[in-house]
Protein backbone atom coordinates (compact mmCIF):
# COMPACT_ATOMS: atom_id res chain seq x y z
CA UNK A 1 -12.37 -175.34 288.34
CA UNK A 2 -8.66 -175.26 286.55
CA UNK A 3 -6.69 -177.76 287.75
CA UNK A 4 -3.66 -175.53 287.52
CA UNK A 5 -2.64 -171.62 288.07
CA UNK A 6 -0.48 -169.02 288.31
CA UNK A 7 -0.61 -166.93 291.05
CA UNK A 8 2.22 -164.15 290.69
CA UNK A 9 2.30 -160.97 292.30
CA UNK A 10 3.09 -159.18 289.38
CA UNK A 11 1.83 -161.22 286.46
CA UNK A 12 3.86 -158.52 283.71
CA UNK A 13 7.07 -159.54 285.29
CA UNK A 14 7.05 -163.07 286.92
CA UNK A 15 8.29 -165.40 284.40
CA UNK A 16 9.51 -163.23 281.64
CA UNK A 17 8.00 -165.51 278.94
CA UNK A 18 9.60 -166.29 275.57
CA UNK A 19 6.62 -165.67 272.54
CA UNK A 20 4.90 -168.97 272.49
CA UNK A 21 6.66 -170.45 269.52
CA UNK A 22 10.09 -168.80 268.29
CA UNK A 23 9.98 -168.24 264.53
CA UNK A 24 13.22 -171.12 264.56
CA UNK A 25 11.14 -173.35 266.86
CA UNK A 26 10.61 -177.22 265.64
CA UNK A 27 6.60 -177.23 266.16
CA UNK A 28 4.51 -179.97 266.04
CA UNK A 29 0.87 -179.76 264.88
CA UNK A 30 -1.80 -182.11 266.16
CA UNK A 31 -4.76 -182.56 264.03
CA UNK A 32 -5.84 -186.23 265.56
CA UNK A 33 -9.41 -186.31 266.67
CA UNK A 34 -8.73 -189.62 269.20
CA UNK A 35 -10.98 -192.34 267.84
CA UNK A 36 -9.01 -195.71 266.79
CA UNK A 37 -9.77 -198.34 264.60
CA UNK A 38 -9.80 -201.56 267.45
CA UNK A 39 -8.05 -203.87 264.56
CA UNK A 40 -5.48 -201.74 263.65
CA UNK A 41 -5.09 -200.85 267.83
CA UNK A 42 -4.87 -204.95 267.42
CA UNK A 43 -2.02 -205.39 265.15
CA UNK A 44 -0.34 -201.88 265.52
CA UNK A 45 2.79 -203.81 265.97
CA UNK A 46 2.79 -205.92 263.40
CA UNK A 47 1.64 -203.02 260.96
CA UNK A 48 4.72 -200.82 261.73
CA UNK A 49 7.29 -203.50 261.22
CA UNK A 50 7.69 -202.26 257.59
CA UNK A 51 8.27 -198.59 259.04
CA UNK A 52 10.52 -199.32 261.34
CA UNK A 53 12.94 -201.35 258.89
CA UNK A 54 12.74 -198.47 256.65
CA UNK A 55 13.12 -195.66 259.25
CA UNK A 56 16.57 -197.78 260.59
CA UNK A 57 17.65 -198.10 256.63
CA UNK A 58 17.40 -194.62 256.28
CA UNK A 59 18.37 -193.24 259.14
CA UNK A 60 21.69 -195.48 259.27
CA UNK A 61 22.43 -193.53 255.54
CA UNK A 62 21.42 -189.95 256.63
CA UNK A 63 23.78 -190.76 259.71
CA UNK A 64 26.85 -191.90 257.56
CA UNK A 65 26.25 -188.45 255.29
CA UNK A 66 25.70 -186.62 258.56
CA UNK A 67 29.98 -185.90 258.48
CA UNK A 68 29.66 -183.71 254.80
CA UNK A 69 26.76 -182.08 256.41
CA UNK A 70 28.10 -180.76 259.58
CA UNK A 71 31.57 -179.98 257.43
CA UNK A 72 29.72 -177.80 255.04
CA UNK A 73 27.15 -175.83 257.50
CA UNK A 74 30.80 -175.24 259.38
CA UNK A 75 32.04 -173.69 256.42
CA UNK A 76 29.05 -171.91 254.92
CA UNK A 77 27.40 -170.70 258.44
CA UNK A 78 24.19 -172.99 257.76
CA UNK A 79 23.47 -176.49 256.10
CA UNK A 80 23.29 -176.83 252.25
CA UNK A 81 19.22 -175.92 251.58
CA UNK A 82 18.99 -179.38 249.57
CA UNK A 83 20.41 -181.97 252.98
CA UNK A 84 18.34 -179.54 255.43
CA UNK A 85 15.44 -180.26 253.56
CA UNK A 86 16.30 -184.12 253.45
CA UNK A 87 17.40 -184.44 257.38
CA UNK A 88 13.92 -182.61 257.97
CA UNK A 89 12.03 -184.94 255.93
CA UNK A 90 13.87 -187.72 258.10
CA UNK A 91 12.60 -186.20 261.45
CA UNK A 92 9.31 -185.70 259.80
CA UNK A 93 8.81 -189.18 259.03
CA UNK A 94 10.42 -190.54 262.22
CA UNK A 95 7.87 -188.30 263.59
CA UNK A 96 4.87 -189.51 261.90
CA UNK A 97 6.41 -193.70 262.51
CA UNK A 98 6.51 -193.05 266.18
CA UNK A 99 2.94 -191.50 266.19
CA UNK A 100 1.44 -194.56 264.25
CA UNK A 101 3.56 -197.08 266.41
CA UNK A 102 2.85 -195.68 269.81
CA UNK A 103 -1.17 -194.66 269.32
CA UNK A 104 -0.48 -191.31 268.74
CA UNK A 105 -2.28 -191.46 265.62
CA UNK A 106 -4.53 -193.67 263.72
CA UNK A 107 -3.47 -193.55 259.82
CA UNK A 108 -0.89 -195.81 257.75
CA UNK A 109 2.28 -193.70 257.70
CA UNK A 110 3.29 -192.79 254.16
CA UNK A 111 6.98 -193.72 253.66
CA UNK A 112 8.49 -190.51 252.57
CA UNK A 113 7.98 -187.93 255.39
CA UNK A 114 5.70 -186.07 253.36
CA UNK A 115 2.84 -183.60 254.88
CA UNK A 116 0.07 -184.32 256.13
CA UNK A 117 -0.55 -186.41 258.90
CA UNK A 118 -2.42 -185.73 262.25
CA UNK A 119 0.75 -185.60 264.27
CA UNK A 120 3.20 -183.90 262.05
CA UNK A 121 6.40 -181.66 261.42
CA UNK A 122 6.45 -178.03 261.06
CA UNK A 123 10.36 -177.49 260.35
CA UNK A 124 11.33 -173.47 260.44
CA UNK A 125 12.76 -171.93 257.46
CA UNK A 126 16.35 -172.30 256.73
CA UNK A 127 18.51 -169.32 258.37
CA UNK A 128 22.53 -168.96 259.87
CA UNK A 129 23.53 -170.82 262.63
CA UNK A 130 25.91 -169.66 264.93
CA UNK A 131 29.43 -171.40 264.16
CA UNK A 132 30.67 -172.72 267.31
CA UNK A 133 27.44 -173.90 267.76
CA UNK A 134 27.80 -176.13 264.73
CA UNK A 135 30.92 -177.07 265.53
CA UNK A 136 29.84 -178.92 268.88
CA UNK A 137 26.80 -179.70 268.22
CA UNK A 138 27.15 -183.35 268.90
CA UNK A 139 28.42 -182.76 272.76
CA UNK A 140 26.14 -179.78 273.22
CA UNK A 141 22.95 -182.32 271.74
CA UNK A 142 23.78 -184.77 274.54
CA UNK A 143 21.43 -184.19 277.40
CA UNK A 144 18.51 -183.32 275.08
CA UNK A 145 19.53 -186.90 273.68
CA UNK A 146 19.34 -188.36 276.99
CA UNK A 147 15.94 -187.07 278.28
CA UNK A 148 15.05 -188.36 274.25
CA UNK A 149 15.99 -191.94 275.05
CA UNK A 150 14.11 -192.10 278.18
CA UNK A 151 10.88 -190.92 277.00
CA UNK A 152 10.96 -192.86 273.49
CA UNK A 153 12.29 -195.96 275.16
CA UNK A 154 13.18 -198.08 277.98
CA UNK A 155 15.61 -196.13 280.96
CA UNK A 156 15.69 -195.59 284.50
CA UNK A 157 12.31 -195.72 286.39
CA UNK A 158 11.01 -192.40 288.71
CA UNK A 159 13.93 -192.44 290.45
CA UNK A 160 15.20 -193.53 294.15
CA UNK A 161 13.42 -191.49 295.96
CA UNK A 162 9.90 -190.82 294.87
CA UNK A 163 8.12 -191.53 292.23
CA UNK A 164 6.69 -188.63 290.75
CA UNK A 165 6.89 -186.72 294.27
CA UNK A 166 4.80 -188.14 296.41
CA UNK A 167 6.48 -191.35 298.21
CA UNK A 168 9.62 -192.71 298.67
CA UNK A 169 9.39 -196.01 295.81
CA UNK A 170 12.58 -198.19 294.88
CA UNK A 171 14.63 -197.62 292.10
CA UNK A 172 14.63 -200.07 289.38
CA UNK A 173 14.24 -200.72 285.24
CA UNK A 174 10.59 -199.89 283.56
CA UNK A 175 9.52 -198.79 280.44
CA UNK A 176 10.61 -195.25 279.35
CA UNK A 177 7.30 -192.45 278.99
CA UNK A 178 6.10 -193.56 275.79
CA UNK A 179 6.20 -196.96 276.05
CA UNK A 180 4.23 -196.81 279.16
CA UNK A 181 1.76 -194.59 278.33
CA UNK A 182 1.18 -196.62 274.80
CA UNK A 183 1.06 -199.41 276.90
CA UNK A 184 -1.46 -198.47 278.71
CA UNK A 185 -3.26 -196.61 276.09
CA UNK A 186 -3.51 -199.78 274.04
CA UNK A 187 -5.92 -201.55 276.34
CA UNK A 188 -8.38 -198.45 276.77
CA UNK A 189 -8.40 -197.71 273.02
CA UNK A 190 -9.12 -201.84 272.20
CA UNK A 191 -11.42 -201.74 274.73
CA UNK A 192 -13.49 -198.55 273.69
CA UNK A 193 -12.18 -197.51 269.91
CA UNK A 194 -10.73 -194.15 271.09
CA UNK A 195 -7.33 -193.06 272.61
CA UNK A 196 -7.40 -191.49 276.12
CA UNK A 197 -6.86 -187.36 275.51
CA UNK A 198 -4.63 -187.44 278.20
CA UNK A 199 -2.64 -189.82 277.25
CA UNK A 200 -2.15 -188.99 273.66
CA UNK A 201 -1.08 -185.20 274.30
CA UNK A 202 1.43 -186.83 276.78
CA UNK A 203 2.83 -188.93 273.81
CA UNK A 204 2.96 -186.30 271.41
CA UNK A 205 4.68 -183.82 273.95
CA UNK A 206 7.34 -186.62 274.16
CA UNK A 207 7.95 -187.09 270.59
CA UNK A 208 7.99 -183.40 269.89
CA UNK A 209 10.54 -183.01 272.15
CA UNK A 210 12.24 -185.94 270.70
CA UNK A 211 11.98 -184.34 267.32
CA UNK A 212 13.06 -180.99 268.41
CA UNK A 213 16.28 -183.11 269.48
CA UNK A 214 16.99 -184.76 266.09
CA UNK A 215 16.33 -181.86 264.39
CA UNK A 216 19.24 -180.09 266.25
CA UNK A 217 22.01 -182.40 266.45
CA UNK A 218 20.75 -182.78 262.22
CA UNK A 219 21.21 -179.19 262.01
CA UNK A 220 17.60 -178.52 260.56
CA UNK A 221 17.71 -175.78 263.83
CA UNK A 222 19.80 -174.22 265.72
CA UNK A 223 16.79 -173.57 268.50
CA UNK A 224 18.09 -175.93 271.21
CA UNK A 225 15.06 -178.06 272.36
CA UNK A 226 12.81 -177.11 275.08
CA UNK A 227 10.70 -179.53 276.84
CA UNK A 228 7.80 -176.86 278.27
CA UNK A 229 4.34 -178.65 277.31
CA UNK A 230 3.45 -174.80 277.02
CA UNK A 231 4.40 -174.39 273.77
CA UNK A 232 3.23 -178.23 272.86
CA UNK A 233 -0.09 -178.80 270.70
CA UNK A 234 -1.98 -179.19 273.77
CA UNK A 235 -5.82 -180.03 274.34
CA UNK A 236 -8.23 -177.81 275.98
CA UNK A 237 -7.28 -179.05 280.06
CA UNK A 238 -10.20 -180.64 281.93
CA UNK A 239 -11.12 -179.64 285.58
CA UNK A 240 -9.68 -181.83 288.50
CA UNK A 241 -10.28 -181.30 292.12
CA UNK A 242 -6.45 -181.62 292.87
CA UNK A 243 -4.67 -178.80 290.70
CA UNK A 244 -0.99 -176.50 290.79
CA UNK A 245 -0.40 -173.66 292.13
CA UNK A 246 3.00 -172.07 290.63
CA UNK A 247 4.74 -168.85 291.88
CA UNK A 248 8.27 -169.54 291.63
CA UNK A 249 9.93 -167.15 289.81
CA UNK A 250 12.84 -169.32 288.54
CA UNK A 251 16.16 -167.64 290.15
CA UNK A 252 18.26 -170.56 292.28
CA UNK A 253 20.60 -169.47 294.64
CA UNK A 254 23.77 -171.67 293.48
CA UNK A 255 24.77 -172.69 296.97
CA UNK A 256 21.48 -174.32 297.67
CA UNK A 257 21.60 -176.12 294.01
CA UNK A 258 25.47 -177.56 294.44
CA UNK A 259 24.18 -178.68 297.93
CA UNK A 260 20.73 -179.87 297.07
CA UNK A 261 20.73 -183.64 297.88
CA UNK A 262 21.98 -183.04 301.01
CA UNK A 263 19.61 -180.01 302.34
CA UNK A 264 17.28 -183.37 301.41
CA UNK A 265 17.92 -185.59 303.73
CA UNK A 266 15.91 -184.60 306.29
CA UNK A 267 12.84 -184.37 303.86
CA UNK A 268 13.91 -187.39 303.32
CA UNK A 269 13.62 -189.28 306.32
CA UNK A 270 10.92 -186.94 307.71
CA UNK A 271 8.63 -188.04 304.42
CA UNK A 272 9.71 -191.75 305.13
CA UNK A 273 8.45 -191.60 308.78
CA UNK A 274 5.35 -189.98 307.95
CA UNK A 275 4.50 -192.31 304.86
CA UNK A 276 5.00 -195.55 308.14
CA UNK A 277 2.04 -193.74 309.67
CA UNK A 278 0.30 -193.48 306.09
CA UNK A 279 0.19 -197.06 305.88
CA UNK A 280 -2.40 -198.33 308.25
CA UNK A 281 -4.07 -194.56 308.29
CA UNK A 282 -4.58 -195.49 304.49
CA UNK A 283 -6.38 -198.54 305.49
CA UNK A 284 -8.96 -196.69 307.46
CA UNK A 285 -9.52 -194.15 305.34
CA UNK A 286 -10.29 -197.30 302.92
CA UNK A 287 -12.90 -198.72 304.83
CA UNK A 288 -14.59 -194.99 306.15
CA UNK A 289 -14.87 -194.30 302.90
CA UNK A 290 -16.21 -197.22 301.41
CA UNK A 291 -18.82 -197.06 304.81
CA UNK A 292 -19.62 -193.49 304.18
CA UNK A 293 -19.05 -192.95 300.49
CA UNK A 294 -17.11 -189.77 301.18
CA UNK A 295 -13.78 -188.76 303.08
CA UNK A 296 -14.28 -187.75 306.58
CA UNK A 297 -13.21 -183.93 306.54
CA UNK A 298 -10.15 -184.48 309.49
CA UNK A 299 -8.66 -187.42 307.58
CA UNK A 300 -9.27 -185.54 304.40
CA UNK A 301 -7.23 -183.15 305.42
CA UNK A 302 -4.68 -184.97 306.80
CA UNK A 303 -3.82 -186.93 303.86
CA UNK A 304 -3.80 -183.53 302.31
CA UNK A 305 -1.28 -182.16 303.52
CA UNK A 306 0.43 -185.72 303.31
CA UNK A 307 0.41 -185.39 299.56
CA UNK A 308 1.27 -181.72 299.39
CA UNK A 309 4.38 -182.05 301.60
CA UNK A 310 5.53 -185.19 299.52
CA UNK A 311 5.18 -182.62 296.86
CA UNK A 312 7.33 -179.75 298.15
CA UNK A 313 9.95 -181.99 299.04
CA UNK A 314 9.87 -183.57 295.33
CA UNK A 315 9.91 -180.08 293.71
CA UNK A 316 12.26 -178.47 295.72
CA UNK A 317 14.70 -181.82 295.46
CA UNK A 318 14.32 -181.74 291.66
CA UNK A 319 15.02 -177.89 291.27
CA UNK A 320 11.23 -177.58 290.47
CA UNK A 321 11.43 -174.75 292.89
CA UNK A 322 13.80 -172.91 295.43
CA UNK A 323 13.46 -172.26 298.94
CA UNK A 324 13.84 -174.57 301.76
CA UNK A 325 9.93 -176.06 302.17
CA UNK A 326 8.46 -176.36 305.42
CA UNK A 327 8.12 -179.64 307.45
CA UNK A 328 3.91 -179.78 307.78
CA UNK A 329 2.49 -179.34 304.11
CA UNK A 330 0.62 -176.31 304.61
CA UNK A 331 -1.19 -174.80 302.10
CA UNK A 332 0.30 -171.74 300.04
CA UNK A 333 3.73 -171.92 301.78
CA UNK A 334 5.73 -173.01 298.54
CA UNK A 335 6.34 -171.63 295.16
CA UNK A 336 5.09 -175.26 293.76
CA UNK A 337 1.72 -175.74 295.44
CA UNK A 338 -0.95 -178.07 295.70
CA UNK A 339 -4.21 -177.19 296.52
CA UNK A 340 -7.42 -179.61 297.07
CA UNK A 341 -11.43 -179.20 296.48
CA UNK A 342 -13.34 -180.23 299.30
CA UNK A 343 -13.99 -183.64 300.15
CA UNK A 344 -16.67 -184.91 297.69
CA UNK A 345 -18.81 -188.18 297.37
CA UNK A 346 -17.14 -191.33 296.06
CA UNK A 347 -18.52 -194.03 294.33
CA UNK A 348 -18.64 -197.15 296.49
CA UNK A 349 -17.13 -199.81 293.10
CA UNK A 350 -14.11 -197.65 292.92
CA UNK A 351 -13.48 -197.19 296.29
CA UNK A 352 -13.54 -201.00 297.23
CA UNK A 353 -10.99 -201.39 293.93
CA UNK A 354 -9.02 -197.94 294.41
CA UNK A 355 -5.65 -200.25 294.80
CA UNK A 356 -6.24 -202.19 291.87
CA UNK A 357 -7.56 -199.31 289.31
CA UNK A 358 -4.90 -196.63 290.65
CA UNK A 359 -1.81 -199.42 289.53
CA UNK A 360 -1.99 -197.84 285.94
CA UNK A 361 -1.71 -194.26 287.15
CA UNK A 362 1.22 -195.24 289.74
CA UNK A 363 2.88 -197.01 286.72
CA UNK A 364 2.87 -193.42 284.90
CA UNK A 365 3.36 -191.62 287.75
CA UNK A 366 6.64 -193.56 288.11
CA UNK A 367 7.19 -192.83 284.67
CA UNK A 368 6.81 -189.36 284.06
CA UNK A 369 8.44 -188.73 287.57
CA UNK A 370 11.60 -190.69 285.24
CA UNK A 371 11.22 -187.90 282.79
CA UNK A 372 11.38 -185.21 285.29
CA UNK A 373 14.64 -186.43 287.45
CA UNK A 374 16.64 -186.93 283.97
CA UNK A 375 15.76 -183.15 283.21
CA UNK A 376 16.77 -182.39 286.94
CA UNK A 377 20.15 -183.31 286.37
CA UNK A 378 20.25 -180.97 283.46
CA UNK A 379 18.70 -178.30 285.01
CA UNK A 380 21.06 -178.81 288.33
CA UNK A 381 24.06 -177.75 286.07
CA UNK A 382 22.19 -175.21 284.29
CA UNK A 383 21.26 -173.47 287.51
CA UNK A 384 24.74 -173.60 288.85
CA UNK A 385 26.34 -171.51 286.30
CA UNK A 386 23.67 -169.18 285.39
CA UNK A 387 21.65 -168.86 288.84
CA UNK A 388 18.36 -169.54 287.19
CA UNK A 389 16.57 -172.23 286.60
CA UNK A 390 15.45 -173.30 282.69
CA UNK A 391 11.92 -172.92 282.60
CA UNK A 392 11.47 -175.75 280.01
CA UNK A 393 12.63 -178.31 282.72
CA UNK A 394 11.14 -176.65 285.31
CA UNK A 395 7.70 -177.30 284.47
CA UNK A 396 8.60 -180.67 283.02
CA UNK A 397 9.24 -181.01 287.32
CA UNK A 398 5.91 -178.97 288.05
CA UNK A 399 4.08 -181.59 285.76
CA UNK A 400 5.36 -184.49 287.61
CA UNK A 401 4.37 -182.86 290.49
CA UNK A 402 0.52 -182.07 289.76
CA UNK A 403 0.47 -185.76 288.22
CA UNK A 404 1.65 -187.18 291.10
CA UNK A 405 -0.05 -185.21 293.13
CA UNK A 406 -3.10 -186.36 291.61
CA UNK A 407 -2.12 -189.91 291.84
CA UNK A 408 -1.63 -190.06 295.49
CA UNK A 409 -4.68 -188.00 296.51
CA UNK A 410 -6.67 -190.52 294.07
CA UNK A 411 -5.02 -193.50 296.09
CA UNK A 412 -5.61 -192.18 299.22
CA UNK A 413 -9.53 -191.12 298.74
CA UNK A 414 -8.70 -187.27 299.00
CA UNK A 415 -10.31 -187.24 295.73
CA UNK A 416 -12.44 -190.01 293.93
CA UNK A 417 -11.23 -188.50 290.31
CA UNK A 418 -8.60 -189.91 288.36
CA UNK A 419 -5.59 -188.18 287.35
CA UNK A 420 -5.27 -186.75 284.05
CA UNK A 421 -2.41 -187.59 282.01
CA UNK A 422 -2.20 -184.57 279.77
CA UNK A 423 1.45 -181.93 280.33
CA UNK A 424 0.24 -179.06 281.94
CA UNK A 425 0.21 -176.02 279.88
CA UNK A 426 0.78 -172.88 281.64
CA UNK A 427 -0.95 -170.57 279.32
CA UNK A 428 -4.76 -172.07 278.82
């Protein structure tokens, strides 16, 4: 069973897709097969030192030509062919450094940009850019910049009021995406010489994106950056008993957008009061479970509907969807759903540990859920002029949400699989 579909009523017309990649599309191509060397998982730090002094060397000098550049694609209409080619052999290489450094992939870096390497660069031929374009390209970069910084560093964690959708969590300073999810890949690939799938499409989404946004504001493109794992090199997804269930159709009414926070509120303190009751229910369910090495059905589906209303609230206060969602968390009342398998057997070991096993899960949950309210500020300004929301961002919300999702029904023995860390792609 797919964790994730698309209902729509009329599947010709719902989300009027762009073609998968746009011919002036940064695209990354991911030829890594996952296994890891332990010593070099070991020592990855240490080995990248010498990349990462030579990355800041030359990116300091590409940045101090960057003012001839942008001077003569203003004049000419596009960037001279010969400082394209060496910007894009900057992003390449920043590219492959950041897949070496954060697990991404396994091989030495060479020092020059040049092709190939598992997770590498596929820059779009040179064209015209649009002027005025060029000539703000700095201030019009700027949010793409911001979502870059929190995924490829340290920012902001999931936000003040949920992390990742599903309860309300306290806002503070963690690691930004990558860092976490290297982090945590690091242990699993010392421990068994191969990098979680998951895990590694969820880093190489990240620093695509981040890519996409250094080739822009380096004028390589003109194709603003889009965050939709969609159009990411993406793995074949696995099944998973919790899964997505989109039909929003991405029109926002712009009253309900400049209002948003506030039509909240009592989501808010609804969610709050219900996650009080959650508390102790959550230690029954512990011990039932662990007794009968399964869910009992009524509690099952009460912590269902638990995690699917923490949901809508999460995707309709992040602009992950539009209408106002209901108050009980029923099942296929929202445009961003979540729908559950049946209760299933659990194994007894991870039941008795589900607290201590789920912590790396809630730690990306928190993370990702980071990811997703940066791009929600975007997208709330976005949606106010043009009435729409931008489907890049929106499923960068509808992601969080299904991860999330997943985390909570995991920690609260709806479902005895883990979540999978993997963007969703909405076209496999």
């Amino acid at each position: 069973m797919d964790y994730l579909t698309i209902a729509p009523e009329k599947p010709a017309q719902l989300f009027e897709r762009p073609p998968l990649t746009p011919r002036d599309q940064v695209r990354t191509v991911n030829r890594d097969d996952l296994h890891r060397s332990r010593l070099s998982v070991l020592f990855r730090l240490f080995m990248a030192i010498p990349h990462v002094v030579w990355l800041l060397i030359w990116g300091a000098g590409m940045a101090m030509l960057s003012p001839v550049l942008w001077v003569a694609a203003l004049v000419a209409g596009r960037p001279p062919e010969a400082l394209r080619e060496l910007y894009a052999m900057l992003v390449r290489y920043a590219l492959h450094v950041h897949a070496f450094l954060f697990l991404a992939a396994e091989p030495f870096p060479g020092f020059l940009g040049r092709k190939p390497y598992p997770v590498d660069l596929d820059v779009p031929p040179p064209g015209p850019q649009n002027r005025w374009s060029i000539a703000f390209r700095l201030l019009l970069a700027l949010p793409a910049l911001a979502l870059t910084g929190y995924l490829i560093s340290f920012g902001a964690g999931g936000g003040s009021s949920s992390t990742s959708g599903d309860t309300p969590s306290t806002a503070g300073v963690s690691a930004g995406l990558v860092v976490t999810a290297a982090f945590l890949a690091w242990f699993f690939a010392l421990w068994r010489a191969r990098m979680p799938q998951g895990l590694r499409d969820l880093i190489v989404w990240a620093l695509w994106y981040a890519a996409q946004a250094w080739a822009y504001v380096f004028l390589v493109t003109g194709r603003y950056p889009n965050s939709d794992p969609a159009i990411a090199p993406l793995s074949p997804l696995p099944a998973h008993p919790v899964r997505l269930r989109i039909t929003d159709r991405l029109r926002r009414n712009r009253w309900t957008v400049a209002f948003r926070l506030v039509l909240t509120m009592p989501h808010i303190v609804w969610l709050g009061l219900w996650s009080v009751l959650m508390v102790p229910l959550a230690i029954v369910l512990w011990l039932l479970t662990l007794v009968l090495g399964r869910t009992p059905d009524p509690l099952h589906r009460f912590a269902a509907a638990y995690v699917r209303y923490a949901s809508h609230v999460y995707a309709f206060a992040n602009l992950g969807a539009g209408p106002f969602p209901g108050f009980v968390g029923a099942v296929g009342t929202y445009p961003v759903d979540v729908e559950f398998a049946a209760p299933e057997p659990q194994g007894r070991w991870t039941v008795l540990l589900r607290l201590l096993v789920a912590l790396p899960a809630l730690a990306l949950s928190s993370a990702i859920g980071g990811a997703a309210s940066i791009g929600a500020v975007g997208s709330w300004f976005y949606s106010l002029v043009t009435g729409r929301a931008p489907e890049g961002l929106r499923n960068v919300v509808a992601f969080s949400t299904r991860y999330g999702a997943q985390t909570y029904g995991y920690l609260l023995f709806v479902t005895g699989r883990y979540p999978y860390g993997g963007p969703s792609d909405f076209r496999r």
